[in-house]
Protein backbone atom coordinates (compact mmCIF):
# COMPACT_ATOMS: atom_id res chain seq x y z
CA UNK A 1 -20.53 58.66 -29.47
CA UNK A 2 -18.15 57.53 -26.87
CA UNK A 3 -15.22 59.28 -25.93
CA UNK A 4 -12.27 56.75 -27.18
CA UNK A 5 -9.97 58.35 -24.21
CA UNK A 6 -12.25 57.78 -21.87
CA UNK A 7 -12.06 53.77 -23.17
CA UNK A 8 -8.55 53.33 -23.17
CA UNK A 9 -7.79 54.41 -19.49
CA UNK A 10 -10.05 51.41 -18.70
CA UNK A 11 -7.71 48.30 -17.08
CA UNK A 12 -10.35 45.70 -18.57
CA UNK A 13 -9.45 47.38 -22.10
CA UNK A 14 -5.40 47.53 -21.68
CA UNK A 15 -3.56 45.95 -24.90
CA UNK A 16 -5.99 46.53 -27.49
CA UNK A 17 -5.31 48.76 -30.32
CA UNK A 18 -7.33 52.09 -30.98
CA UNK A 19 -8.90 50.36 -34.31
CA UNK A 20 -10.13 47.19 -31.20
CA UNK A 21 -11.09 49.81 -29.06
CA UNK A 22 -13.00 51.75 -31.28
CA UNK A 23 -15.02 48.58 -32.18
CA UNK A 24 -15.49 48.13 -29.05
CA UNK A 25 -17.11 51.41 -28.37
CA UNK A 26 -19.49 51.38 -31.37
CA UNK A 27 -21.07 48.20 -30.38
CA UNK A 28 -21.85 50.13 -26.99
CA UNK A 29 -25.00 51.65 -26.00
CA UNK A 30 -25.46 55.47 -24.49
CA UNK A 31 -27.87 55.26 -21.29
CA UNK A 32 -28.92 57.83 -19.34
CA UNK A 33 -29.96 57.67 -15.42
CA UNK A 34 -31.72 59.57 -12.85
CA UNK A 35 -30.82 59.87 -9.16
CA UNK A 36 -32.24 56.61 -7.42
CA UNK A 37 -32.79 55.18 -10.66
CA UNK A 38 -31.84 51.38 -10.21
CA UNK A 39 -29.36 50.23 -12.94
CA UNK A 40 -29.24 46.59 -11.98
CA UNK A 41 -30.62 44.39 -9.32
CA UNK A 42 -28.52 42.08 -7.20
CA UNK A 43 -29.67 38.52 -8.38
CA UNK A 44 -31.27 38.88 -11.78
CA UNK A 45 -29.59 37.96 -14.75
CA UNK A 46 -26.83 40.16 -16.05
CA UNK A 47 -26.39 40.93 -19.29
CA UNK A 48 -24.54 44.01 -19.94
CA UNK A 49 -21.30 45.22 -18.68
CA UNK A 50 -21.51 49.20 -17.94
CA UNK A 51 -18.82 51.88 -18.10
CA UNK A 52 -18.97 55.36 -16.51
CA UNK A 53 -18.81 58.38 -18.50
CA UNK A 54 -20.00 60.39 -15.77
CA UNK A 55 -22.39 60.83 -12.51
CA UNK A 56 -21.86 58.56 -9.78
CA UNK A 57 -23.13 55.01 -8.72
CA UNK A 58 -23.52 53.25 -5.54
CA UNK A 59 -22.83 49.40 -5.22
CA UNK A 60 -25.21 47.72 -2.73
CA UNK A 61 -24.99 44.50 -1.66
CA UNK A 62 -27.65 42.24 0.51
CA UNK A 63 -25.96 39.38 1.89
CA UNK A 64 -29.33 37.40 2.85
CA UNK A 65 -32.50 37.60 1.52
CA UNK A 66 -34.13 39.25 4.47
CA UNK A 67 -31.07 41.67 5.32
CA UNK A 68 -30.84 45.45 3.83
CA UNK A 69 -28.67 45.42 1.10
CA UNK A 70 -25.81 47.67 1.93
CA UNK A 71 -23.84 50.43 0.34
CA UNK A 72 -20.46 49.11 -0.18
CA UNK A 73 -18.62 51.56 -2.56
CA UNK A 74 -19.42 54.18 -4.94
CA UNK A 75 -17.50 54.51 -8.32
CA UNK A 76 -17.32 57.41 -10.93
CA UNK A 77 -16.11 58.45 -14.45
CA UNK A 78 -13.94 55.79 -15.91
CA UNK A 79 -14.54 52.72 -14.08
CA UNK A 80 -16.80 49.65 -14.89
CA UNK A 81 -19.12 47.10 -13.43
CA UNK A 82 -21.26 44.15 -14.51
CA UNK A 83 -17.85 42.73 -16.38
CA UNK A 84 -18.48 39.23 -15.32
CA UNK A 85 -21.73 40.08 -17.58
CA UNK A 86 -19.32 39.34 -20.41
CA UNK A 87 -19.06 35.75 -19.22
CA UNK A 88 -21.93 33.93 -18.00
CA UNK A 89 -25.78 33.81 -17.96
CA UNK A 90 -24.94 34.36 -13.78
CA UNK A 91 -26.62 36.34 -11.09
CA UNK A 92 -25.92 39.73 -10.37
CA UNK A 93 -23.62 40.15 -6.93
CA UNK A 94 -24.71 43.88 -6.11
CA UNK A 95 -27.72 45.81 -6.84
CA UNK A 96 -26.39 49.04 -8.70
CA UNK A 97 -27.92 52.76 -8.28
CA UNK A 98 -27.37 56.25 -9.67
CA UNK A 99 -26.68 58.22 -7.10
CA UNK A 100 -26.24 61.63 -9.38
CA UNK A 101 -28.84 63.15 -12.05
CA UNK A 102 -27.12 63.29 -14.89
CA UNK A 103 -25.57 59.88 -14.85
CA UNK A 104 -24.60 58.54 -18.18
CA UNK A 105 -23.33 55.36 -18.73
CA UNK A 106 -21.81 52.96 -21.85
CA UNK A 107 -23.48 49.37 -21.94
CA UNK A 108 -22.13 46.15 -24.04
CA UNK A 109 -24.19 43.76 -24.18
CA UNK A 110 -22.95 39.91 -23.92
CA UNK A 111 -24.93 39.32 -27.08
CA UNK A 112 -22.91 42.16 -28.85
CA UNK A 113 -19.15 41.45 -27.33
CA UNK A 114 -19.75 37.48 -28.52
CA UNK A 115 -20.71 38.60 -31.62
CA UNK A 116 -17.33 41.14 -31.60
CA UNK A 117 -15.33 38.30 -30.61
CA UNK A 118 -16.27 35.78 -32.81
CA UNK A 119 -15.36 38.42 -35.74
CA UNK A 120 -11.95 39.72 -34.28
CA UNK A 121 -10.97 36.84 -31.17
CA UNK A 122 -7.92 39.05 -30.19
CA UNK A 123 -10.19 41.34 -28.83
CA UNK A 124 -12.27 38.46 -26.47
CA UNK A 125 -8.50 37.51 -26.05
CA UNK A 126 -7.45 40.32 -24.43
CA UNK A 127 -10.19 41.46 -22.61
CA UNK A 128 -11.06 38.01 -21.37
CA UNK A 129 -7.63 38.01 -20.31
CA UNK A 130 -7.40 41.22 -18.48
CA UNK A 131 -10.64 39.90 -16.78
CA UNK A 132 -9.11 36.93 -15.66
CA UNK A 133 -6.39 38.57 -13.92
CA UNK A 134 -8.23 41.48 -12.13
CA UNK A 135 -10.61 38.11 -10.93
CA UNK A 136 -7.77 36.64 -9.98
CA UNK A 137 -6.08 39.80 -7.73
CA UNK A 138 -9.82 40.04 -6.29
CA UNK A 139 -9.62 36.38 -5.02
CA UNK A 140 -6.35 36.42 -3.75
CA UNK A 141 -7.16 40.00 -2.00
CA UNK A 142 -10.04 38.38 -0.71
CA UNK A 143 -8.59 34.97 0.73
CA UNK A 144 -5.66 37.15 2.39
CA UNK A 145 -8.62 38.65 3.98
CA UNK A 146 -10.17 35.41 5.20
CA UNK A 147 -6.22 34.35 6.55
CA UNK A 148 -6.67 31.32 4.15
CA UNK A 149 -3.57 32.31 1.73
CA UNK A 150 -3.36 30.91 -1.94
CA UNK A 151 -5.55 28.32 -2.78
């Protein structure tokens, strides 16, 4: 089962209790990937948010339809992707790949976490809150970087 320590060093996680947490964790899923393996692909559906318990993955990103998607970061043990998963029925931004046998990762499904929240809401509360403000620091990092400022 998942390593609770592992959990509460996540940001997205930050303010819940270790009895939140830990219902948080058992509603995740173990998954195991290969090198190459793709984990998601940029522009289907998403509905799972991942965390990284250990390997490595590479975030790739096509911009057109007819461009190479390119590797824009690679993240490790501890840090998560697909969040916005956890929100809407959207499109996946980034195709995701292992990049490291061995990978194994901890999924929540949408399905699951509504089902969590609707049973305990201070847990949607909080992590739908620490969502909104990492969103939030992303956007404003990213219109500083267009020289537009605050919206």
């Amino acid at each position: 089962m998942p390593q609770l320590d592992l959990w509460k060093a996540v940001g997205l996680f930050g303010g819940l209790t270790d009895e939140q947490l830990q219902r948080l964790v058992d509603i995740s899923r173990e998954e195991h990937f290969r090198d190459e393996d793709v984990i998601v692909e940029q522009g289907t559906e998403g509905e799972k948010m991942y965390l990284i318990c250990e390997g490595q993955v590479e975030i790739l990103i096509r911009r057109t339809p007819r461009e190479t998607a390119r590797s824009e970061v690679y993240l490790g043990r501890g840090q998560v992707f697909g969040e916005m998963a956890l929100l809407d029925l959207g499109k996946r931004s980034a195709t995701v790949r292992c990049c490291q046998d061995g990978t194994i990762l901890y999924s929540v499904s949408r399905e699951d976490f509504n089902q969590l929240c609707s049973n305990d809401t201070a847990i949607g509360y909080v992590v739908i809150r620490n969502l909104a403000t990492d969103l939030s620091f992303k956007l404003r990092h990213r219109n500083l970087d267009l020289g537009s400022g605050d919206v």
